[in-house]
Protein backbone atom coordinates (compact mmCIF):
# COMPACT_ATOMS: atom_id res chain seq x y z
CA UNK A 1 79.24 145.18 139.44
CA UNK A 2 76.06 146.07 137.88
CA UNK A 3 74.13 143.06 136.40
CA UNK A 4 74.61 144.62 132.66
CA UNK A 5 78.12 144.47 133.26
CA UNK A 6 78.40 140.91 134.69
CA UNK A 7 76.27 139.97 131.34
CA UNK A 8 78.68 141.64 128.84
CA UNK A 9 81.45 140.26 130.22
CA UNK A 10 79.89 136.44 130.59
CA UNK A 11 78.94 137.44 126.99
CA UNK A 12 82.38 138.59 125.91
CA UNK A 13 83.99 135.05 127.68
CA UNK A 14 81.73 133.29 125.67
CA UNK A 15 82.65 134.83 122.45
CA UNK A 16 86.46 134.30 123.62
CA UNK A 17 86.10 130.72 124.57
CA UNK A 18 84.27 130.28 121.05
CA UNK A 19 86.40 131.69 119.09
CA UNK A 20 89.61 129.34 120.63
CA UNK A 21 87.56 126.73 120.22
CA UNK A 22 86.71 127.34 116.62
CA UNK A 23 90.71 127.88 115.98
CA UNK A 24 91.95 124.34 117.58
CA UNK A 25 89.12 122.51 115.68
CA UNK A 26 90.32 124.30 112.14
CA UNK A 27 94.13 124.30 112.71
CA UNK A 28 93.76 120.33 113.81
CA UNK A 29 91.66 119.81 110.62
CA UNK A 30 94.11 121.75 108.51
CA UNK A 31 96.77 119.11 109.31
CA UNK A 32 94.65 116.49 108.78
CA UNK A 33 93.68 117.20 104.86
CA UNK A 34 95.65 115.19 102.52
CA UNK A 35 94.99 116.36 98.75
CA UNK A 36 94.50 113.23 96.27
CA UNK A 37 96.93 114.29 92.59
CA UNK A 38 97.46 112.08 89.34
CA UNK A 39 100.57 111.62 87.54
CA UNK A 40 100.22 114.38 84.99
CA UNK A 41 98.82 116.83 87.81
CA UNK A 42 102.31 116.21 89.64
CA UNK A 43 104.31 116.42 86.16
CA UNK A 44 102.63 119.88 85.68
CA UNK A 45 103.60 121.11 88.77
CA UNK A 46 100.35 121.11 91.03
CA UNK A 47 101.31 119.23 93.43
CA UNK A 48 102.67 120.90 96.71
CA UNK A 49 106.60 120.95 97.44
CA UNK A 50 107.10 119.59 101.15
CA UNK A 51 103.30 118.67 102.16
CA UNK A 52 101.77 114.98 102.43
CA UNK A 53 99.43 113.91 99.52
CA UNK A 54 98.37 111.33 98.24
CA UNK A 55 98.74 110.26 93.95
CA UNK A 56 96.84 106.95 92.65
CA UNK A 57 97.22 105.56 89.43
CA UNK A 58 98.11 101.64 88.29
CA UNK A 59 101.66 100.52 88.51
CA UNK A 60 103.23 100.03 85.89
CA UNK A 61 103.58 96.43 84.14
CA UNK A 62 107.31 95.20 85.30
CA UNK A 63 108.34 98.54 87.18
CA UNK A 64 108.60 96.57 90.62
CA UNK A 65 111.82 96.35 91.82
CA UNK A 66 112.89 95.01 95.46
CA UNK A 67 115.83 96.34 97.20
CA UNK A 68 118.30 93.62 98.15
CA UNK A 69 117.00 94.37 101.84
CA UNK A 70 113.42 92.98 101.24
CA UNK A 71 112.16 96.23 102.42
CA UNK A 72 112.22 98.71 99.85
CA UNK A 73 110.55 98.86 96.69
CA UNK A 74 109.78 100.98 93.99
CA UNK A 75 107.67 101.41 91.45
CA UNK A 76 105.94 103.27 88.86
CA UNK A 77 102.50 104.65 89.11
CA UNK A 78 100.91 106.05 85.89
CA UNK A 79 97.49 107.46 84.56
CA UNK A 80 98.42 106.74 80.76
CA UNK A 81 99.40 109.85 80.20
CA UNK A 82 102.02 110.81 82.88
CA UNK A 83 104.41 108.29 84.96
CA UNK A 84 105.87 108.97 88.32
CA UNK A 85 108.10 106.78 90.37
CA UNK A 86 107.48 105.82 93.79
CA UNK A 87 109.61 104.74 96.37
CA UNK A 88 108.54 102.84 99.59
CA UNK A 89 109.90 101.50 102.79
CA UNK A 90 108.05 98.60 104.37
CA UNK A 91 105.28 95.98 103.87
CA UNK A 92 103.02 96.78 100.61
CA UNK A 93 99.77 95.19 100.94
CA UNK A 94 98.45 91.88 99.90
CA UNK A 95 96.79 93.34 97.34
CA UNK A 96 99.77 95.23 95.55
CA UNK A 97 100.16 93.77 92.59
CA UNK A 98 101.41 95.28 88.58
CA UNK A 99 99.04 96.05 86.82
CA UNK A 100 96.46 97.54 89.84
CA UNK A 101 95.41 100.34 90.99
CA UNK A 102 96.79 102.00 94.04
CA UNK A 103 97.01 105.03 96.12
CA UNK A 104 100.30 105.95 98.05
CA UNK A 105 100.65 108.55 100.47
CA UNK A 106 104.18 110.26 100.93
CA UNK A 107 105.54 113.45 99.69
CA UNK A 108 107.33 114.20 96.16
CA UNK A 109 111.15 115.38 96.45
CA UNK A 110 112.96 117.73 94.42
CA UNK A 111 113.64 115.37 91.33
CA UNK A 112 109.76 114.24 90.86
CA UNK A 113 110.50 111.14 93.27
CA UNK A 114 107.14 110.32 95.45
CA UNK A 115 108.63 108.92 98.53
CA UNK A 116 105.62 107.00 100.28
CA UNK A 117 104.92 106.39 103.58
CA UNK A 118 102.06 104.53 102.82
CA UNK A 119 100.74 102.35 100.47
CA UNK A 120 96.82 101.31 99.64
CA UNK A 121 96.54 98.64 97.34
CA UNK A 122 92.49 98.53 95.01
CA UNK A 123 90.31 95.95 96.98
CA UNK A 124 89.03 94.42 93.36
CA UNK A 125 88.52 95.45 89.82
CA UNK A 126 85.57 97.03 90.33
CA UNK A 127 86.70 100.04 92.73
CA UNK A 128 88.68 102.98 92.10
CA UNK A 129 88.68 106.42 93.74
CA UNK A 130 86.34 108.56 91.25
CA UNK A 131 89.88 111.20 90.70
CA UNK A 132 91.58 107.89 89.66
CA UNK A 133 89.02 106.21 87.48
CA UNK A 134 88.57 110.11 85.82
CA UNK A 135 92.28 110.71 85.48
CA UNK A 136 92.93 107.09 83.80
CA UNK A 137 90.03 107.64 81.28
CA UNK A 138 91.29 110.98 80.31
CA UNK A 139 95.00 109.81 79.79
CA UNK A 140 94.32 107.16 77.70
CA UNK A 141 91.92 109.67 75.60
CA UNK A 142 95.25 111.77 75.09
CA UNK A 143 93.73 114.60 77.63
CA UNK A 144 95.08 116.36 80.95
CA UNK A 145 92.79 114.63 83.87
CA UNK A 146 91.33 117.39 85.78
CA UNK A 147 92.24 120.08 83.70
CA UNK A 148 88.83 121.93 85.25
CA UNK A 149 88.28 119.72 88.37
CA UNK A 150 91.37 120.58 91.09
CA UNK A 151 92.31 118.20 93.44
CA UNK A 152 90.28 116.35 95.64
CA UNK A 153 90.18 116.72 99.42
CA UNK A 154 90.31 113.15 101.54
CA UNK A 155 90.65 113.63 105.23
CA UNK A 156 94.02 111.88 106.60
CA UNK A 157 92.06 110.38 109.37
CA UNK A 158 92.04 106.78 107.69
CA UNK A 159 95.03 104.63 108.93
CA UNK A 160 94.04 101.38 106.87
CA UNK A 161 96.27 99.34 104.79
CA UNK A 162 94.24 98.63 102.00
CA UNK A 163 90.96 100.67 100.48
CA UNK A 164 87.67 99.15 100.22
């Protein structure tokens, strides 16, 4: 084989190699993205049917309830303007309290029920997620939160209990 033959096809292997490398590192990102929605943003309809994200609010002032099984709770997460119920299985974090903020992660069934999978109570009164702070200070000015803004991307690579 002539040498300009062994370079095009060292070349072309290159290229190849790239280009599957390029694919995993995209397709494992792509699972990895979990969109961040308010209340009213899941009332209107934006939020996807069957895909993990993630919708932060406060809860709701006396919508705890406990299942008699000490496990399961729900609860109502709103933006003051919408209101969506959420339903978890398992510990909720120290910091979970009425009244807070929080983010839970889950997916949203066919009659507007979030089922969570995970729960991330506010670390103090000072911090909320930018979407959350924006979407509670447009509901309780009477407006749709990020009527212009979209949802946010967070990557799903952050396994913690409770946000800092």
């Amino acid at each position: 084989m002539k040498p300009r033959h062994k370079r095009m096809v060292l070349i072309s292997a290159g290229l190849a190699t790239l280009g599957v490398a390029a694919w995993l590192v995209l397709s494992a990102a792509q699972k990895n993205l979990v969109f961040f929605f308010t209340p009213t943003q899941i009332m209107a309809g934006e939020a996807p049917q069957g895909r993990s994200f993630r919708v932060g609010g406060m809860v709701e002032n006396g919508s705890l309830k406990r299942q008699a099984d000490g496990m399961t709770v729900s609860f109502l997460v709103t933006d003051n303007a919408q209101t969506i119920r959420v339903n978890y299985r398992g510990m909720l974090p120290d910091l979970f309290k009425e009244g807070k903020g929080v983010v839970a992660q889950g997916k949203l069934g066919d009659d507007k029920l979030f089922v969570a999978d995970e729960v991330l109570a506010k670390h103090d009164e000072n911090y909320m997620p930018p979407d959350a702070a924006y979407a509670l200070k447009k509901g309780s000015e009477g407006k749709a939160p990020n009527q212009n803004n979209g949802a946010s991307v967070i990557t799903g690579g952050d396994k913690t209990k409770e946000s800092k």
